[in-house]
N, C-alpha and C. Protein backbone atom coordinates (compact mmCIF):
# COMPACT_ATOMS: atom_id res chain seq x y z
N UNK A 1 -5.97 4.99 -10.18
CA UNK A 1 -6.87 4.82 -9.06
C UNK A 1 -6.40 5.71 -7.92
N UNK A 2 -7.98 6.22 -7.19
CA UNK A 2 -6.86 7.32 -6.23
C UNK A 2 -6.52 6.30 -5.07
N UNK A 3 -5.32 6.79 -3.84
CA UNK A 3 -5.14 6.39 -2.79
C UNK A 3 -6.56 5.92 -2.09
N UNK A 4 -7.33 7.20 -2.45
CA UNK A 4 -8.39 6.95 -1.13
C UNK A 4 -9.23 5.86 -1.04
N UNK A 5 -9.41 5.48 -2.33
CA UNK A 5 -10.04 3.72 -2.69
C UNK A 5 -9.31 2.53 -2.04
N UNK A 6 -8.05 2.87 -1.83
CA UNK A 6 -6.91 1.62 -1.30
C UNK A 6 -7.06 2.04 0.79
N UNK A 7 -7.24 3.17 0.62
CA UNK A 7 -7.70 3.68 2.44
C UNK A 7 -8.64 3.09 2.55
N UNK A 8 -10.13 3.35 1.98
CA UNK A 8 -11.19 2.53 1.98
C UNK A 8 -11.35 1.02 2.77
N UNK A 9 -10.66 0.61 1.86
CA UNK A 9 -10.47 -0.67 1.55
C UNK A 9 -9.59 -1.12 3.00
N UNK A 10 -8.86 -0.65 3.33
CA UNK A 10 -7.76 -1.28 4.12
C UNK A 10 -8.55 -0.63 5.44
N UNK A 11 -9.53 0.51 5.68
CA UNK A 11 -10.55 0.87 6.78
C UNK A 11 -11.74 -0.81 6.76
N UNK A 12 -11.81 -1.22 6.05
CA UNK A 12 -13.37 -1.95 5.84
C UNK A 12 -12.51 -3.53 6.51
N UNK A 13 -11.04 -3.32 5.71
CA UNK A 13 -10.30 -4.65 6.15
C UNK A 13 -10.30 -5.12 7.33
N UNK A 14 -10.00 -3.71 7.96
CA UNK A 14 -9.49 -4.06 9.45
C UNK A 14 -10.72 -4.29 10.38
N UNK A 15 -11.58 -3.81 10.01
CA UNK A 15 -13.80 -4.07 10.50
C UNK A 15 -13.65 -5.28 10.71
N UNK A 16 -13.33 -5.88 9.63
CA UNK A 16 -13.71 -7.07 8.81
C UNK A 16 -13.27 -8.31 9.38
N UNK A 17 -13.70 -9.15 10.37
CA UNK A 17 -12.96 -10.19 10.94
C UNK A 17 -13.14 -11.66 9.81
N UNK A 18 -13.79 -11.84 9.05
CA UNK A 18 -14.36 -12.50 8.48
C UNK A 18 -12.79 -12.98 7.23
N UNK A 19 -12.82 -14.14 7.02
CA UNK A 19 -11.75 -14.31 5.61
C UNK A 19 -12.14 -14.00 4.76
N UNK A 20 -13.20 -14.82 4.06
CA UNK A 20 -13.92 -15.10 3.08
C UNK A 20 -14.90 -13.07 2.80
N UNK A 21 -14.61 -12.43 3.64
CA UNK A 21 -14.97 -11.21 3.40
C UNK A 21 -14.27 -10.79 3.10
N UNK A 22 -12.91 -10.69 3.33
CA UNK A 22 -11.21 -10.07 3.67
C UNK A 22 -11.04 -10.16 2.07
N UNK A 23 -11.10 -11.53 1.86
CA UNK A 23 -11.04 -11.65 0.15
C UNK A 23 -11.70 -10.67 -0.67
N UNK A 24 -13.26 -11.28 -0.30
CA UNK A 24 -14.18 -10.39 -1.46
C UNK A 24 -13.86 -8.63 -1.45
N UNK A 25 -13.16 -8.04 -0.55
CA UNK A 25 -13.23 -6.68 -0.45
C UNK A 25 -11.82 -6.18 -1.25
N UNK A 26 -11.03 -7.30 -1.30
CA UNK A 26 -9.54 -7.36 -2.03
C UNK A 26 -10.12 -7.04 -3.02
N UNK A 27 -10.67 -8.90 -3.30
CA UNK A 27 -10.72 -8.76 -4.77
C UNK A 27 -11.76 -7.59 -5.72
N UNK A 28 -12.90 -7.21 -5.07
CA UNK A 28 -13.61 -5.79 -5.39
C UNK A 28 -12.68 -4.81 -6.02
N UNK A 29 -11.50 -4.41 -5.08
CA UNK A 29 -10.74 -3.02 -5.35
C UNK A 29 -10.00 -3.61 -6.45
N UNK A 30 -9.06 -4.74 -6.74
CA UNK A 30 -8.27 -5.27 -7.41
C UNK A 30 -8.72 -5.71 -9.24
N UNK A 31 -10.01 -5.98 -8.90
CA UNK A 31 -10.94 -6.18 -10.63
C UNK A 31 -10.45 -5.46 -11.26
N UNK A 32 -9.97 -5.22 -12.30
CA UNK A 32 -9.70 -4.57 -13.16
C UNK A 32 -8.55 -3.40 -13.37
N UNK A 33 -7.82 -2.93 -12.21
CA UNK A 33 -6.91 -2.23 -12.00
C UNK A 33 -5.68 -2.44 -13.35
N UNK A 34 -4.99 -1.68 -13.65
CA UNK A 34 -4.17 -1.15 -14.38
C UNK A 34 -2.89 -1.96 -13.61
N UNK A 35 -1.86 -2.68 -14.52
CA UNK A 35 -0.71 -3.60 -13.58
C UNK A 35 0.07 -2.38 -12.49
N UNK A 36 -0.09 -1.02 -13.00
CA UNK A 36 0.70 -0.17 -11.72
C UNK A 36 -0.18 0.04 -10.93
N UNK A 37 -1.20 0.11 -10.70
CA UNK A 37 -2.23 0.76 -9.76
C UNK A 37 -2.54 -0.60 -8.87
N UNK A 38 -2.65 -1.80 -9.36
CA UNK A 38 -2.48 -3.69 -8.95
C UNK A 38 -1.55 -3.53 -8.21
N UNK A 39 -0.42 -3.68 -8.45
CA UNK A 39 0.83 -3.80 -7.75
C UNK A 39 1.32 -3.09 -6.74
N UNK A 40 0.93 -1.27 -6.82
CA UNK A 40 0.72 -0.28 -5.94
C UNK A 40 -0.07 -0.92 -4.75
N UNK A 41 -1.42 -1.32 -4.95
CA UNK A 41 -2.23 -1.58 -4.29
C UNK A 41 -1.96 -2.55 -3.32
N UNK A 42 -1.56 -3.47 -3.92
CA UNK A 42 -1.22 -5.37 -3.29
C UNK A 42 -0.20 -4.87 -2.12
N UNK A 43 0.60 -3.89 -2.54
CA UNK A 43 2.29 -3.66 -1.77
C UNK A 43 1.67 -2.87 -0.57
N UNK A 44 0.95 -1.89 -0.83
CA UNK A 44 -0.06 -1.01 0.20
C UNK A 44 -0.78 -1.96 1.64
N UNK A 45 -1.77 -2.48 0.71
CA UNK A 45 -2.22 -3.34 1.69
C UNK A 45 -1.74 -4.68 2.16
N UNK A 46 -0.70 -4.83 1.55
CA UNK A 46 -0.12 -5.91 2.97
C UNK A 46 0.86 -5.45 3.59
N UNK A 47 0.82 -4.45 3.45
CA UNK A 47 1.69 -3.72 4.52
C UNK A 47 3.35 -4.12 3.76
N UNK A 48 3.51 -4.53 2.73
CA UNK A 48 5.09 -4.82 2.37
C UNK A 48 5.42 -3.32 1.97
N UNK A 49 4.75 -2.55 2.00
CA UNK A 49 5.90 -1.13 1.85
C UNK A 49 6.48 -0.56 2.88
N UNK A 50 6.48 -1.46 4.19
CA UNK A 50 7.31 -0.97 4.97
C UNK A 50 8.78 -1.40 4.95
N UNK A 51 8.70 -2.37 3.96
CA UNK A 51 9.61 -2.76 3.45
C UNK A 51 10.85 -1.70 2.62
N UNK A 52 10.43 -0.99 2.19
CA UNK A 52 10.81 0.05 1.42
C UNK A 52 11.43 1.18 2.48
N UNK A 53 12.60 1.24 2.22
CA UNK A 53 13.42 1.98 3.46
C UNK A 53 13.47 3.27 3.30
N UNK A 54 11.92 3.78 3.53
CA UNK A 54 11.96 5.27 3.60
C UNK A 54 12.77 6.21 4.58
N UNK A 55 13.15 5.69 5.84
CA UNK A 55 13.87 6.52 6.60
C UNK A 55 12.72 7.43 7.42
N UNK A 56 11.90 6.51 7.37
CA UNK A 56 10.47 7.70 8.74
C UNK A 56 10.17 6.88 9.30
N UNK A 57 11.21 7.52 10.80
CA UNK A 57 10.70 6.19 11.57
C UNK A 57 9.30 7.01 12.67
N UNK A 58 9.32 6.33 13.68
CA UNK A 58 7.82 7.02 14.07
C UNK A 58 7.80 8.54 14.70
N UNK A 59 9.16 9.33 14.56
CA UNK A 59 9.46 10.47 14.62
C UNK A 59 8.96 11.39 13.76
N UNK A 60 9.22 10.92 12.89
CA UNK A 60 9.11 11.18 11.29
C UNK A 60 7.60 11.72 11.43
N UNK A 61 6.83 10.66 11.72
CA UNK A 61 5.68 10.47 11.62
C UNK A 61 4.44 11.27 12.30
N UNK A 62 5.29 12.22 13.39
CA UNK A 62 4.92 12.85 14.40
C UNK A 62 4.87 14.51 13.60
N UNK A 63 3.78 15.15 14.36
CA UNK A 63 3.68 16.80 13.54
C UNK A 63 3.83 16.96 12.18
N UNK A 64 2.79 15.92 11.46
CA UNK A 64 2.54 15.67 10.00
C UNK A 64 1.77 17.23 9.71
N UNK A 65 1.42 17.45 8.90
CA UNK A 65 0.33 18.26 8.26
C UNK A 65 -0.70 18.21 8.29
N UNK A 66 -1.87 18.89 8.56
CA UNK A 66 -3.11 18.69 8.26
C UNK A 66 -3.75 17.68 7.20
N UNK A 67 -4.80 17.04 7.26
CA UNK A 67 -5.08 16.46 6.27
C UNK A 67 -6.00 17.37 5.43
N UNK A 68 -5.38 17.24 3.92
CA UNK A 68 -6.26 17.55 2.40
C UNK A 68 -7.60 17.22 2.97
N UNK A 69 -8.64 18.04 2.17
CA UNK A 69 -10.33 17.96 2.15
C UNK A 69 -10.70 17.06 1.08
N UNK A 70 -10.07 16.87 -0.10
CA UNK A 70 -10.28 15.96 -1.26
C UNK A 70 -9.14 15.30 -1.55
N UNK A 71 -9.21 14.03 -2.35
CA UNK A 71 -8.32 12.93 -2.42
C UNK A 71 -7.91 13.21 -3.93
N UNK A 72 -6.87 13.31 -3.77
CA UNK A 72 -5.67 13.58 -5.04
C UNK A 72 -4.77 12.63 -5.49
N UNK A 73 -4.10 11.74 -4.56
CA UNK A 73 -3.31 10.98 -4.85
C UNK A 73 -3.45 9.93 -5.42
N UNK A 74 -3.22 9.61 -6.44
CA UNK A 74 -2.67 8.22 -7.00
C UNK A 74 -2.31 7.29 -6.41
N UNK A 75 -2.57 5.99 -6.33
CA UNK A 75 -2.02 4.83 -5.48
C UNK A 75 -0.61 4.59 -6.40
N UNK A 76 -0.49 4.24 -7.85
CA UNK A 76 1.00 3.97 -8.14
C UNK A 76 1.99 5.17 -7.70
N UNK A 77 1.46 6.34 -8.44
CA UNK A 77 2.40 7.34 -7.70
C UNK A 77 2.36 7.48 -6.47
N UNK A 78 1.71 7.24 -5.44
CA UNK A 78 2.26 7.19 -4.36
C UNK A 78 3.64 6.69 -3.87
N UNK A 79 3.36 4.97 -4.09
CA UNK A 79 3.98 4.19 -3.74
C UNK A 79 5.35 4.54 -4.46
N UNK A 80 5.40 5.61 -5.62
CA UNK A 80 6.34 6.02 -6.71
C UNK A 80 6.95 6.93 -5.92
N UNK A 81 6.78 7.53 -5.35
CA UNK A 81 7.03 8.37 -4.18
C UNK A 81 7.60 7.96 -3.06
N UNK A 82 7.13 6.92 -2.34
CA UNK A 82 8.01 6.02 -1.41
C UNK A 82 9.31 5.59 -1.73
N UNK A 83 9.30 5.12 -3.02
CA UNK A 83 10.34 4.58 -3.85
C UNK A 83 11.54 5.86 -4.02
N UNK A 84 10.64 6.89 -4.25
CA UNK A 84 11.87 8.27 -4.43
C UNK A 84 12.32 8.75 -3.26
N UNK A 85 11.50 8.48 -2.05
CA UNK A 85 12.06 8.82 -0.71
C UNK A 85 13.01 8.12 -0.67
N UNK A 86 13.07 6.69 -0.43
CA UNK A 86 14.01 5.55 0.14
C UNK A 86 15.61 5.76 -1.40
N UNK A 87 15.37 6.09 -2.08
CA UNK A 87 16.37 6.53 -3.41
C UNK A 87 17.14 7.44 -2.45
N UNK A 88 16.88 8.34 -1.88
CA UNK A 88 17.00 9.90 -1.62
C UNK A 88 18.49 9.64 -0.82
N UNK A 89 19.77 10.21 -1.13
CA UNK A 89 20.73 9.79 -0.14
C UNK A 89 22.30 10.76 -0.36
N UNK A 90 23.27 10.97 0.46
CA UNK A 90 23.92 12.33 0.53
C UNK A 90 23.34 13.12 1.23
N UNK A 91 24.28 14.18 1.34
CA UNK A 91 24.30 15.69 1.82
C UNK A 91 23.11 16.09 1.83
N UNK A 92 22.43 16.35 2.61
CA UNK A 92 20.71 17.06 2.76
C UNK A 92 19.81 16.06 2.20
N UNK A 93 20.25 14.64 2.33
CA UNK A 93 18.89 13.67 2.19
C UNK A 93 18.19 13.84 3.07
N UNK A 94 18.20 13.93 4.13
CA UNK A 94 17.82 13.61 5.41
C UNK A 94 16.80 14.92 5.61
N UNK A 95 17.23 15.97 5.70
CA UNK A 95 15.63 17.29 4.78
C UNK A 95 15.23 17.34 3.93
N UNK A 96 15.40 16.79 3.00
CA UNK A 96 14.74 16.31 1.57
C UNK A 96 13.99 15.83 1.95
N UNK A 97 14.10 14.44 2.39
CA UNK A 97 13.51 13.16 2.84
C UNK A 97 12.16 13.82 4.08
N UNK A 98 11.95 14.26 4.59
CA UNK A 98 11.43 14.98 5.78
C UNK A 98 10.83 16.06 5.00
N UNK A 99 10.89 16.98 4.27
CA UNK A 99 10.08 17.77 3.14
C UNK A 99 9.00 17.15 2.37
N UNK A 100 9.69 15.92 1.39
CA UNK A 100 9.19 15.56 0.36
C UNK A 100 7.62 14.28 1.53
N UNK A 101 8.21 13.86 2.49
CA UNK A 101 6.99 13.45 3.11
C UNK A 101 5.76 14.18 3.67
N UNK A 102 6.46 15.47 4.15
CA UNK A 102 5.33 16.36 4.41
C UNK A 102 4.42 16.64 3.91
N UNK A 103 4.99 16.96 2.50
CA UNK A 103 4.52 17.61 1.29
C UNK A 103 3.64 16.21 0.81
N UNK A 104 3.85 14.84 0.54
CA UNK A 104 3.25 13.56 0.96
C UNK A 104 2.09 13.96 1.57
N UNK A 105 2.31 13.76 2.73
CA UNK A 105 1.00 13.84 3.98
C UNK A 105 0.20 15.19 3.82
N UNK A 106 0.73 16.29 3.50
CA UNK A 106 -0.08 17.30 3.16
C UNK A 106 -1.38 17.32 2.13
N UNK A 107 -1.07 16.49 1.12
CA UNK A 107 -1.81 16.06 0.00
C UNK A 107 -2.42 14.44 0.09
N UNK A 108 -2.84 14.24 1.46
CA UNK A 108 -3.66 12.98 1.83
C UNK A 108 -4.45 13.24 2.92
N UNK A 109 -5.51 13.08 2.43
CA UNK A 109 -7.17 13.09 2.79
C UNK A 109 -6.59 12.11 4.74
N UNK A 110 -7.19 12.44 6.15
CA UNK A 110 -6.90 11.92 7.02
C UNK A 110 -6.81 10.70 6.87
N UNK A 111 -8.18 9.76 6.20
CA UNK A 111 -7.84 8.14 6.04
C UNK A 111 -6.62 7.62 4.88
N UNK A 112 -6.51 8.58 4.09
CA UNK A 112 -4.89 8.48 3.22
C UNK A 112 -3.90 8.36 4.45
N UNK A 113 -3.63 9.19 5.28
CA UNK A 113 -2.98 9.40 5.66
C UNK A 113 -2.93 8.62 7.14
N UNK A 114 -3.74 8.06 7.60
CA UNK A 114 -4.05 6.73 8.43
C UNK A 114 -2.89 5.93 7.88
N UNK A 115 -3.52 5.50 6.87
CA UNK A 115 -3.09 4.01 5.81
C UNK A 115 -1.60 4.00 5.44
N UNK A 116 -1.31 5.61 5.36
CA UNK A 116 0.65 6.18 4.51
C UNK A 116 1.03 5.58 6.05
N UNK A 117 0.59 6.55 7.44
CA UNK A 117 1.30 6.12 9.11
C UNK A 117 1.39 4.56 8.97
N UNK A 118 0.24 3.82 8.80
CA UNK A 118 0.45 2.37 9.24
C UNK A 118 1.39 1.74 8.16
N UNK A 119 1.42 1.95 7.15
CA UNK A 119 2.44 1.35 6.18
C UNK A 119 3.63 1.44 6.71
N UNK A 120 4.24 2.73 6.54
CA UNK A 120 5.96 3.24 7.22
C UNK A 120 5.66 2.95 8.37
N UNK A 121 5.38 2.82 9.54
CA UNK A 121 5.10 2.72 10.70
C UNK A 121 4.94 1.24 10.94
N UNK A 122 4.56 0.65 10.10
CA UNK A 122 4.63 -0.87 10.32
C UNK A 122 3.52 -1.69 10.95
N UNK A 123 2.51 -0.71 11.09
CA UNK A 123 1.50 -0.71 12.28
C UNK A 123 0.04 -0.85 11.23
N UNK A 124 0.00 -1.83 10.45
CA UNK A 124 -1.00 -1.69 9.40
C UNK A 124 -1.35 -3.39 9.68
N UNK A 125 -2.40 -3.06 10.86
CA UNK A 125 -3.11 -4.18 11.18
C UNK A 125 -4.94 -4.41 10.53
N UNK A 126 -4.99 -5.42 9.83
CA UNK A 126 -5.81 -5.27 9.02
C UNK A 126 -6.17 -6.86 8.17
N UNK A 127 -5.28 -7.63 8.26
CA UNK A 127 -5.47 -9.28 8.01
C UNK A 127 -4.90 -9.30 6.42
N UNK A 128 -4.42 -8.65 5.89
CA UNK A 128 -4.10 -8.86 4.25
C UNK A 128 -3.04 -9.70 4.11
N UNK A 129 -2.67 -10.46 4.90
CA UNK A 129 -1.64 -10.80 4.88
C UNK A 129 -1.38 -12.13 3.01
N UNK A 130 0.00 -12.36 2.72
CA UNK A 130 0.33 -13.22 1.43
C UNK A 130 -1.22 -14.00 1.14
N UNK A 131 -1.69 -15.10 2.42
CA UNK A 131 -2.80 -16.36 1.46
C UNK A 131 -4.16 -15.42 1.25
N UNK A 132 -3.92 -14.10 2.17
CA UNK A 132 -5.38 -13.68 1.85
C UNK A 132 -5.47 -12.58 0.52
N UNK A 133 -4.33 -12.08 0.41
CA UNK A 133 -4.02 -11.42 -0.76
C UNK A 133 -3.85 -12.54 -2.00
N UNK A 134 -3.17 -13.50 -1.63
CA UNK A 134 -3.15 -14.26 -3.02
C UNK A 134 -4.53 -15.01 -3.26
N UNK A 135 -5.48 -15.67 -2.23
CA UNK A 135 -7.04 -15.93 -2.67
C UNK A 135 -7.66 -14.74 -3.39
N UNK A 136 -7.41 -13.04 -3.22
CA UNK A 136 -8.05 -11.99 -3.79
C UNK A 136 -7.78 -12.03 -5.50
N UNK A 137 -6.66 -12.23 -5.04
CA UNK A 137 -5.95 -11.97 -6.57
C UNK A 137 -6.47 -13.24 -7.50
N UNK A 138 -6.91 -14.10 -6.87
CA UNK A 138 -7.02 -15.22 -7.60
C UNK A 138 -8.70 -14.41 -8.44
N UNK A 139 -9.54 -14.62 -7.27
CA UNK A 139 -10.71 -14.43 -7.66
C UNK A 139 -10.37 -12.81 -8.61
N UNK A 140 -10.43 -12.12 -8.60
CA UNK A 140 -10.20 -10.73 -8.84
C UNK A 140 -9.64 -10.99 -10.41
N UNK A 141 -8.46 -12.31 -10.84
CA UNK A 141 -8.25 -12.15 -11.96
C UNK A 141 -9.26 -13.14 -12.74
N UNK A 142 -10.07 -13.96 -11.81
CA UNK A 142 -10.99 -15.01 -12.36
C UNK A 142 -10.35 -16.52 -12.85
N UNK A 143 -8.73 -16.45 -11.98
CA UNK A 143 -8.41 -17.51 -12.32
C UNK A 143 -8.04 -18.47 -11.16
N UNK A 144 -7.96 -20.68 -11.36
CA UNK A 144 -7.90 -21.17 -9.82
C UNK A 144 -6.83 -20.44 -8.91
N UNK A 145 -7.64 -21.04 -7.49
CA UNK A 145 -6.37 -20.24 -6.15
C UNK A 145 -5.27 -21.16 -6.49
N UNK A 146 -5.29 -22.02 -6.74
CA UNK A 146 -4.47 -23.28 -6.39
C UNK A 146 -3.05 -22.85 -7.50
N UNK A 147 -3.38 -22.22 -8.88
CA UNK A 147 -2.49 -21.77 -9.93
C UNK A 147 -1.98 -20.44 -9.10
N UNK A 148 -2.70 -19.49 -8.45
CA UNK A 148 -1.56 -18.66 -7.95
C UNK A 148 -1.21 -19.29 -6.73
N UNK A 149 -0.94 -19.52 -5.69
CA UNK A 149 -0.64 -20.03 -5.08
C UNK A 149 0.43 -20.62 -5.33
N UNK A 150 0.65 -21.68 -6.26
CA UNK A 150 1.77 -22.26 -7.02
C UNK A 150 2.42 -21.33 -7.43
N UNK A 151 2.08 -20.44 -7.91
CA UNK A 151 3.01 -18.95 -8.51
C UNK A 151 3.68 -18.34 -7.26
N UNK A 152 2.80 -17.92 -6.34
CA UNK A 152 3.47 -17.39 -5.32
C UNK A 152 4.81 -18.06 -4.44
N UNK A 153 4.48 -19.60 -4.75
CA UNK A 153 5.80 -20.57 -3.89
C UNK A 153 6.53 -20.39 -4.71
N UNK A 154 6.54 -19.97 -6.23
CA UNK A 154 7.96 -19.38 -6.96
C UNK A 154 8.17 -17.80 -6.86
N UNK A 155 7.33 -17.27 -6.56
CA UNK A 155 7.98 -15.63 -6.52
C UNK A 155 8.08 -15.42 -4.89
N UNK A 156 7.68 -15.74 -4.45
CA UNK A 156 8.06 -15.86 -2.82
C UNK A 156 7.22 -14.79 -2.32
N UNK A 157 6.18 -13.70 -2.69
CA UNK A 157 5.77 -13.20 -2.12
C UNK A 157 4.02 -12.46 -3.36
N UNK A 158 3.22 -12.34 -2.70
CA UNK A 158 2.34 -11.47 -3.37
C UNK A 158 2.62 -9.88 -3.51
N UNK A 159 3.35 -9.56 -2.60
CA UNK A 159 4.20 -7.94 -2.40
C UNK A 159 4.87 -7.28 -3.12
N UNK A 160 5.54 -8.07 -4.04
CA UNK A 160 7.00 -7.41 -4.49
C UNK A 160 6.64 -6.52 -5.63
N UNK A 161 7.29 -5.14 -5.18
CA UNK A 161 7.14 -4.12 -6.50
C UNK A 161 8.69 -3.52 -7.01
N UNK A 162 8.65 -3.14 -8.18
CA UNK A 162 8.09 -3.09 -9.25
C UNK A 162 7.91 -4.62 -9.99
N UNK A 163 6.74 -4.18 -10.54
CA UNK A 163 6.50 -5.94 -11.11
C UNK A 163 7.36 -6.49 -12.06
N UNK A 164 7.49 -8.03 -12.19
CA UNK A 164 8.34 -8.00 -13.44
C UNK A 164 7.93 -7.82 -14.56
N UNK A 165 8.93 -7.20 -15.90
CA UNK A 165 8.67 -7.26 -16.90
C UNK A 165 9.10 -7.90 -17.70
């Protein structure tokens, strides 16, 4: 799935004052997704990949690149990418790290690249938060809220990537 479907989505979120909308627009993008492109997604929009200690703080974030005309990116590889930033460590991490994001943001469409700022940036206001992500997921897999929900008070979060196997 590309990024720009998960931008979409997290643009319509933040419109969206409504719960019971907040859900249905989850669970829309979430139907049928592939468990990496699911999990990519879920971590995206609730903002838990700021969790992920990329090392861009809002400096970082400043004199990005132009934004791409067409949407290229992958939502798992993205987030596969976040994962290889925050890895990144030693002697010349720190321009690595600052390259390999550019090169990131270079290859994301402006609302990609909205959605990448508010994630690392922390600033990804938009309502997705755990009960509204876990009601999506419920409907989205067609099964009761009440069974994930119960799932979630044992995994402690709807966020956490990589999934288990």
């Amino acid at each position: 799935m590309l990024l720009q479907q998960v931008a979409a989505v997290s643009r319509a979120l933040a419109e969206e004052p409504g719960r019971n909308a907040k859900v249905g627009l989850l669970a829309g993008l979430l139907r049928g997704l592939d468990p990496a492109d699911l999990s990519a997604a879920v971590l995206l929009l609730s903002g838990e990949a700021r969790r992920i200690r990329v090392g861009a703080g809002p400096a970082a974030l400043r004199g990005l690149p132009p934004p791409a005309g067409e949407p290229v990116l992958g939502t798992a590889a993205t987030v596969a990418e976040l994962y290889a930033l925050a890895a990144l460590q030693g002697p010349g991490s720190q321009a690595e790290r600052r390259r390999r994001l550019a090169a990131l943001f270079a290859r994301a469409t402006a609302e990609e690249q909205a959605l990448l700022a508010g994630v690392l940036g922390g600033d990804l206001r938009q309502g997705a938060l755990d009960a509204v992500m876990g009601d999506a997921v419920a409907r989205a897999a067609g099964v009761p809220v009440a069974e994930v929900r119960r799932a979630l008070m044992f995994r402690g979060s709807a966020r956490r990537w990589p999934p288990p196997r």
